[in-house]
C-alpha atoms as a PDB file:
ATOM      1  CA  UNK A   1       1.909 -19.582   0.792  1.00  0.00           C
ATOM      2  CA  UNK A   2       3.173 -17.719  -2.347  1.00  0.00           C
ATOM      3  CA  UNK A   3       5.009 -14.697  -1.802  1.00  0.00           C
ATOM      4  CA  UNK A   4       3.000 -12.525  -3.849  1.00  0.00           C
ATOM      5  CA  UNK A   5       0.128 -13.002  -2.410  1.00  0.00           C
ATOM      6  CA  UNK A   6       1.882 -12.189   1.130  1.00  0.00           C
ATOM      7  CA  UNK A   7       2.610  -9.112  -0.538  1.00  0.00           C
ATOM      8  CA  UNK A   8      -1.185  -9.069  -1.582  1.00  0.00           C
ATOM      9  CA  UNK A   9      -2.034  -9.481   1.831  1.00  0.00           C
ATOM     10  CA  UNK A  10       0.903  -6.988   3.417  1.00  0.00           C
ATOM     11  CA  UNK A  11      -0.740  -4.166   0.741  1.00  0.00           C
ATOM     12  CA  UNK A  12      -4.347  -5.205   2.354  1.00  0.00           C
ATOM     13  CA  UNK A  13      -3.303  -4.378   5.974  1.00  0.00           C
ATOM     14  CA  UNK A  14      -1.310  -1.503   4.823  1.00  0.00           C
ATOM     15  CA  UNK A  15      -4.170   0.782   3.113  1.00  0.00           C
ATOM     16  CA  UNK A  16      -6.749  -0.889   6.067  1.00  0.00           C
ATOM     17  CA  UNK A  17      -4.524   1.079   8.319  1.00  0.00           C
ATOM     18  CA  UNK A  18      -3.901   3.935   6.330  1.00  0.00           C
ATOM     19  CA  UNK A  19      -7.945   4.753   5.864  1.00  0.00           C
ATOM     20  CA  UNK A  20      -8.880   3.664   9.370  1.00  0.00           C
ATOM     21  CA  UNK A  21      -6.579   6.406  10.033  1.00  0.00           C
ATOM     22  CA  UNK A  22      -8.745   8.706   7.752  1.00  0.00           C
ATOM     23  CA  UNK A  23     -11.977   7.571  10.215  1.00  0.00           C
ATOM     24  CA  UNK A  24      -9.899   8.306  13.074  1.00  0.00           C
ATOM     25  CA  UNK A  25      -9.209  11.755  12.484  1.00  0.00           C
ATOM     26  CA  UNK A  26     -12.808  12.328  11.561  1.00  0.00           C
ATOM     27  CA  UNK A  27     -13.974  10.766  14.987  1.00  0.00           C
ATOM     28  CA  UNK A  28     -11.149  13.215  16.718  1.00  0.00           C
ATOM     29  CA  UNK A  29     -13.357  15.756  14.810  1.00  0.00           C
ATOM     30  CA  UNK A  30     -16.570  14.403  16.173  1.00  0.00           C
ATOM     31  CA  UNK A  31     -14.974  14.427  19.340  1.00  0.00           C
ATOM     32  CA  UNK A  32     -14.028  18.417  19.415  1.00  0.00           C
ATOM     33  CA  UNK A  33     -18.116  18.559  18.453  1.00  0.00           C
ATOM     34  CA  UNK A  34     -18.755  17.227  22.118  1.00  0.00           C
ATOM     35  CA  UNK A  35     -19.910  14.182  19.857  1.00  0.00           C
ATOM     36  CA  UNK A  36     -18.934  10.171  20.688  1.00  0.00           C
ATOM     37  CA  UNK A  37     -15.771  10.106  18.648  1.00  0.00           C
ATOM     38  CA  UNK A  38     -16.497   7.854  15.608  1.00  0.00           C
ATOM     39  CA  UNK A  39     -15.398   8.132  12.729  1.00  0.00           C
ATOM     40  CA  UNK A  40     -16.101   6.401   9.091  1.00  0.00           C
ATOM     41  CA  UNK A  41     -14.957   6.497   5.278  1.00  0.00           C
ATOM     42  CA  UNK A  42     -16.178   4.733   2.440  1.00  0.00           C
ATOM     43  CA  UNK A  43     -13.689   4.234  -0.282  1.00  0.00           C
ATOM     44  CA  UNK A  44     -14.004   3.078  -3.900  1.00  0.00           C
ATOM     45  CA  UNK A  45     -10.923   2.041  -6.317  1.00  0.00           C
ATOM     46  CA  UNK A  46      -8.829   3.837  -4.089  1.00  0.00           C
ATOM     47  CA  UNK A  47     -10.390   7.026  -3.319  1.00  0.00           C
ATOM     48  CA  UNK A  48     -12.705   7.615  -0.526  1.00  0.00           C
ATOM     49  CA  UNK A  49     -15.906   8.939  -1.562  1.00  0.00           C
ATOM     50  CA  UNK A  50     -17.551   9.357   1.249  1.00  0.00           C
ATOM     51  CA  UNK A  51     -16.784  11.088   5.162  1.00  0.00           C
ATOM     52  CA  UNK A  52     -18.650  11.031   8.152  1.00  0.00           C
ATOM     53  CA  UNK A  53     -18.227  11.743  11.733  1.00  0.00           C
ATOM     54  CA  UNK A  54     -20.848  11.136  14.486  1.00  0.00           C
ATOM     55  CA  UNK A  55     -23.390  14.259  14.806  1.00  0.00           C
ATOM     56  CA  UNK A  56     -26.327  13.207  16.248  1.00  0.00           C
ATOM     57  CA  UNK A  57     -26.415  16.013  18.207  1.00  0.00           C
ATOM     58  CA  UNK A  58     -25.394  18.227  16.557  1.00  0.00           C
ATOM     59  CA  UNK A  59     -27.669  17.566  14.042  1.00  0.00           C
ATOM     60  CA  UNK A  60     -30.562  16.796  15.960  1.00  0.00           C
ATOM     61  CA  UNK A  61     -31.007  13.226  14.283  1.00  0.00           C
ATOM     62  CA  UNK A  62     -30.434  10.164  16.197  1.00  0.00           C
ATOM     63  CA  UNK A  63     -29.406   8.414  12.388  1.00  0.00           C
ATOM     64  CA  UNK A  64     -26.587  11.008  12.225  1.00  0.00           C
ATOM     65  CA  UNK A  65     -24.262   8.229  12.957  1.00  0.00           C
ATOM     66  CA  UNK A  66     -20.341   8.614  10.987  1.00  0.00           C
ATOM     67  CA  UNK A  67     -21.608   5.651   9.198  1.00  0.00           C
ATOM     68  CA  UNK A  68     -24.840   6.660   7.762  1.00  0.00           C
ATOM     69  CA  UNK A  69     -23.373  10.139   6.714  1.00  0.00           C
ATOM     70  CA  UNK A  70     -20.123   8.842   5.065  1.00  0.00           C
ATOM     71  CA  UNK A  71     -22.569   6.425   3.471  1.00  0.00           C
ATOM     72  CA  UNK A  72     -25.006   9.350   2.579  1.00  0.00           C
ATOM     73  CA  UNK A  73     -22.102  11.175   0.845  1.00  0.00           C
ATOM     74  CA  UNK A  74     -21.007   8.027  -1.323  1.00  0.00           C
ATOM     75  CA  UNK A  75     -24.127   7.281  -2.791  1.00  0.00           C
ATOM     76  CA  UNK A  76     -24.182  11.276  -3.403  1.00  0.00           C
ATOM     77  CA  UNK A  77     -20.884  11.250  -5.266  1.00  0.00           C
ATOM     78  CA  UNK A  78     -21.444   8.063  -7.031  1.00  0.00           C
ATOM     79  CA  UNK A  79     -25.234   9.128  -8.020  1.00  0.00           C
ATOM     80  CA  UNK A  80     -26.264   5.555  -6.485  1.00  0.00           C
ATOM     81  CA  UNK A  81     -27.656   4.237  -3.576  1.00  0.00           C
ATOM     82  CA  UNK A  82     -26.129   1.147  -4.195  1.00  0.00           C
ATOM     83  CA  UNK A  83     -22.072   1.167  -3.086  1.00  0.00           C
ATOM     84  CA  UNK A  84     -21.312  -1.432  -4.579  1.00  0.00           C
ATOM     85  CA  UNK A  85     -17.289  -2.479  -4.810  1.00  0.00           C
ATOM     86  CA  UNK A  86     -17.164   0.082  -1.896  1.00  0.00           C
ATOM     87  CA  UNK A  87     -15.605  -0.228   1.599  1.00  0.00           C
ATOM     88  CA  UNK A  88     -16.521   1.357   4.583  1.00  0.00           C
ATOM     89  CA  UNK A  89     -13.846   1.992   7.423  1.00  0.00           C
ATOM     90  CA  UNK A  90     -15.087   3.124  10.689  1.00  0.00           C
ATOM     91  CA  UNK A  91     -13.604   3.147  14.110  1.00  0.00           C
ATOM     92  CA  UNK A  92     -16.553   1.554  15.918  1.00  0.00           C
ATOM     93  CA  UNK A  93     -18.436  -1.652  15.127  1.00  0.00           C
ATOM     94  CA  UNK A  94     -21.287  -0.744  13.356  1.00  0.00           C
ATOM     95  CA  UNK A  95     -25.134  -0.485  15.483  1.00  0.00           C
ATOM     96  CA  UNK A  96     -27.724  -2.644  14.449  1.00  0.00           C
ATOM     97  CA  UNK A  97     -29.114   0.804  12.408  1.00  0.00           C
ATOM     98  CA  UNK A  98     -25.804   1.442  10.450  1.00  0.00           C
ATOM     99  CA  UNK A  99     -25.486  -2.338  10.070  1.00  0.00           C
ATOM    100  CA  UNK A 100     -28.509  -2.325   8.023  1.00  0.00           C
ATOM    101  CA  UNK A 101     -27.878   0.362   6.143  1.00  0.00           C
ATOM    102  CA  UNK A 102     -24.938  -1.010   4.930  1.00  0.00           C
ATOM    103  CA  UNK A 103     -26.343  -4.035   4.031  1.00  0.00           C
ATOM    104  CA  UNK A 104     -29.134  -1.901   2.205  1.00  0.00           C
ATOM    105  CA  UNK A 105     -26.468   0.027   0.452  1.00  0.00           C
ATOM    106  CA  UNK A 106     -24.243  -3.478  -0.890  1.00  0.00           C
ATOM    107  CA  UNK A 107     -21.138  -2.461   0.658  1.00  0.00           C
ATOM    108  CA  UNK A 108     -18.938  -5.136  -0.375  1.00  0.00           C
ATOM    109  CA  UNK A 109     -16.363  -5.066   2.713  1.00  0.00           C
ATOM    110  CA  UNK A 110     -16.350  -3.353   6.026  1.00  0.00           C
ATOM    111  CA  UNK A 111     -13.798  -2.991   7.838  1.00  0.00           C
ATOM    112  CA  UNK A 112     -13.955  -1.455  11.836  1.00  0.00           C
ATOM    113  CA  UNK A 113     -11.314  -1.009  14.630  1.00  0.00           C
ATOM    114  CA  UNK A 114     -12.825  -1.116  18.368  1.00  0.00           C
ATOM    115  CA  UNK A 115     -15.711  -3.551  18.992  1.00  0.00           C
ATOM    116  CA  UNK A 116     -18.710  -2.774  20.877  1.00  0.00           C
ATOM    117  CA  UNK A 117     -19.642  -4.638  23.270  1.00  0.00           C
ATOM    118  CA  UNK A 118     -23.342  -2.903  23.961  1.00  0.00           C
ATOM    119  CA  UNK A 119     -24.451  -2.354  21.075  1.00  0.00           C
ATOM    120  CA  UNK A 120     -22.212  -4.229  17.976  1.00  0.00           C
ATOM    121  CA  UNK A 121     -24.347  -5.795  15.309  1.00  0.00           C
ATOM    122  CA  UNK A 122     -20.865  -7.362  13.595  1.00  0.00           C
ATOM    123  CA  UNK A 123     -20.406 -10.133  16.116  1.00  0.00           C
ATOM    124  CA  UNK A 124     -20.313  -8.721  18.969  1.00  0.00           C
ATOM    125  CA  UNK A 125     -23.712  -8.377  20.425  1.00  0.00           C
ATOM    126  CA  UNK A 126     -25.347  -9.985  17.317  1.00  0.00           C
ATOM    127  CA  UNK A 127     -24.128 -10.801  13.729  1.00  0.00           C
ATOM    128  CA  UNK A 128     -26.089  -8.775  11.195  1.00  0.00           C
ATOM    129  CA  UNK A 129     -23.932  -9.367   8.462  1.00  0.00           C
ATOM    130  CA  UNK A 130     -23.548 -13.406   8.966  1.00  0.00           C
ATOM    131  CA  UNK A 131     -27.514 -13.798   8.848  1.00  0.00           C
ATOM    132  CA  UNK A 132     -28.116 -16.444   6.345  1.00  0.00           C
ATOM    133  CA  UNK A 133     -31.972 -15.086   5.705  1.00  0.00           C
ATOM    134  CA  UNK A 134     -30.268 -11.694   4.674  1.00  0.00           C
ATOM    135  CA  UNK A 135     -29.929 -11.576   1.263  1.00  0.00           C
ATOM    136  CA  UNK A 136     -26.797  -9.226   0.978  1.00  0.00           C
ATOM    137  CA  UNK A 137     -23.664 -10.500   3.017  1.00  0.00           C
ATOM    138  CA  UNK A 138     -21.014  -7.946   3.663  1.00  0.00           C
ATOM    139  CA  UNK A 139     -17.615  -9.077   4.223  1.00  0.00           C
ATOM    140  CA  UNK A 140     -16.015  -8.327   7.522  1.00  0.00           C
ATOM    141  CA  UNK A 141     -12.778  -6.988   9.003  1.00  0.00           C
ATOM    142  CA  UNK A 142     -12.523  -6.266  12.300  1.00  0.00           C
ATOM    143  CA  UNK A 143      -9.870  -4.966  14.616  1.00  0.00           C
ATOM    144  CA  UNK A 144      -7.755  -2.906  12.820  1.00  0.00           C
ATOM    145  CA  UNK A 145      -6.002  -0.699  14.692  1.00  0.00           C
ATOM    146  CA  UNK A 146      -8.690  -1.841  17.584  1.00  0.00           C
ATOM    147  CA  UNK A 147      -6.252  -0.402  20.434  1.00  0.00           C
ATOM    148  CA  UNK A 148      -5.972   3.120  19.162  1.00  0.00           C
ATOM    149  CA  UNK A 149      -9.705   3.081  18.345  1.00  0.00           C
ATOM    150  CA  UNK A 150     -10.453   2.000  21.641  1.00  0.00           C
ATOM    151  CA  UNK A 151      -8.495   4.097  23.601  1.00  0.00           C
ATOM    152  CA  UNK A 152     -10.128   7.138  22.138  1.00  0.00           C
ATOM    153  CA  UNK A 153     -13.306   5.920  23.051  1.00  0.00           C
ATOM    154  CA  UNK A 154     -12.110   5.430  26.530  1.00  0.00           C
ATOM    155  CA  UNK A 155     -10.251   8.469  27.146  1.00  0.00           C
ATOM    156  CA  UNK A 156     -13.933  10.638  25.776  1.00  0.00           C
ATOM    157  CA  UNK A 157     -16.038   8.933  28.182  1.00  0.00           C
ATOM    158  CA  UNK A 158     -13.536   8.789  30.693  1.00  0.00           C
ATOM    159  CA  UNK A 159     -13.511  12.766  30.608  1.00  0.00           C
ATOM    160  CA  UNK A 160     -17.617  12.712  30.443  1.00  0.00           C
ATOM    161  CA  UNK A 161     -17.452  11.199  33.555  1.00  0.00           C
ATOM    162  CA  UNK A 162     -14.945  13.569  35.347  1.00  0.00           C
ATOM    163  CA  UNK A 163     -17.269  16.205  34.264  1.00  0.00           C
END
């Protein structure tokens, strides 16, 4: 393999990181709410564009998922619906609602840390976005920084339950 585009790859993993760390404090923030700690930015040329944490309840809206309203806020910034050469980070792999919607909205790449085994539409449960009838295919990364997203998850419910 060339070396540059190790470097290529190195600078991929690096700012993957560095914004799944953005989603993480915004599911922290979810968490404080008393809300499943999720967390999701969308990010475009660099900058994210878009925040969301989870607040269905909040909110009263059972689509009031971190992904929808980071994805809400894009489109808002960008005056588009279409997010196009936008990736979304979030901490949890996406629902089977959020998956469409970012199908609906052309994300180009998402990229989540903890899977979901219940309820994961990106190859856990079922595989949304590798559904050849689709006609939008986003491109996937999942895992990063899995452990630490996990463990959040974990620790929340884990507390529910002592409650």
């Amino acid at each position: 393999m060339n070396p540059a585009n190790l470097n290529s790859i190195n600078d991929q993993k690096t700012a993957d990181e560095r914004c799944m760390r953005l989603a993480m404090a915004l599911a922290e923030q979810a968490a404080q709410a008393g809300e499943v700690p999720v967390g999701a930015v969308v990010v475009k040329d660099g900058v994210v564009i878009g925040r969301g944490s989870n607040a269905p309840i909040a909110q009263h809206d059972p689509s009031a998922h971190a992904e929808i309203l980071a994805l809400r806020e894009a489109a808002q910034h960008l005056g588009n619906y279409r997010l196009v050469d936008c990736t979304l980070y979030v901490t949890l792999e996406p629902c089977a609602m959020c998956s469409g919607a970012i199908q609906h909205a052309r994300i180009s790449r998402l990229v989540f840390g903890a899977m979901d085994p219940k309820t994961g539409c990106c190859g856990s449960v079922l595989n949304l976005m590798a559904e050849a009838k689709l006609n939008h295919h986003t491109e996937v990364s999942g895992g990063v920084l899995a452990d630490e997203c996990g463990s959040h998850l974990s620790a929340f419910f884990s507390a529910r339950r002592k409650k």
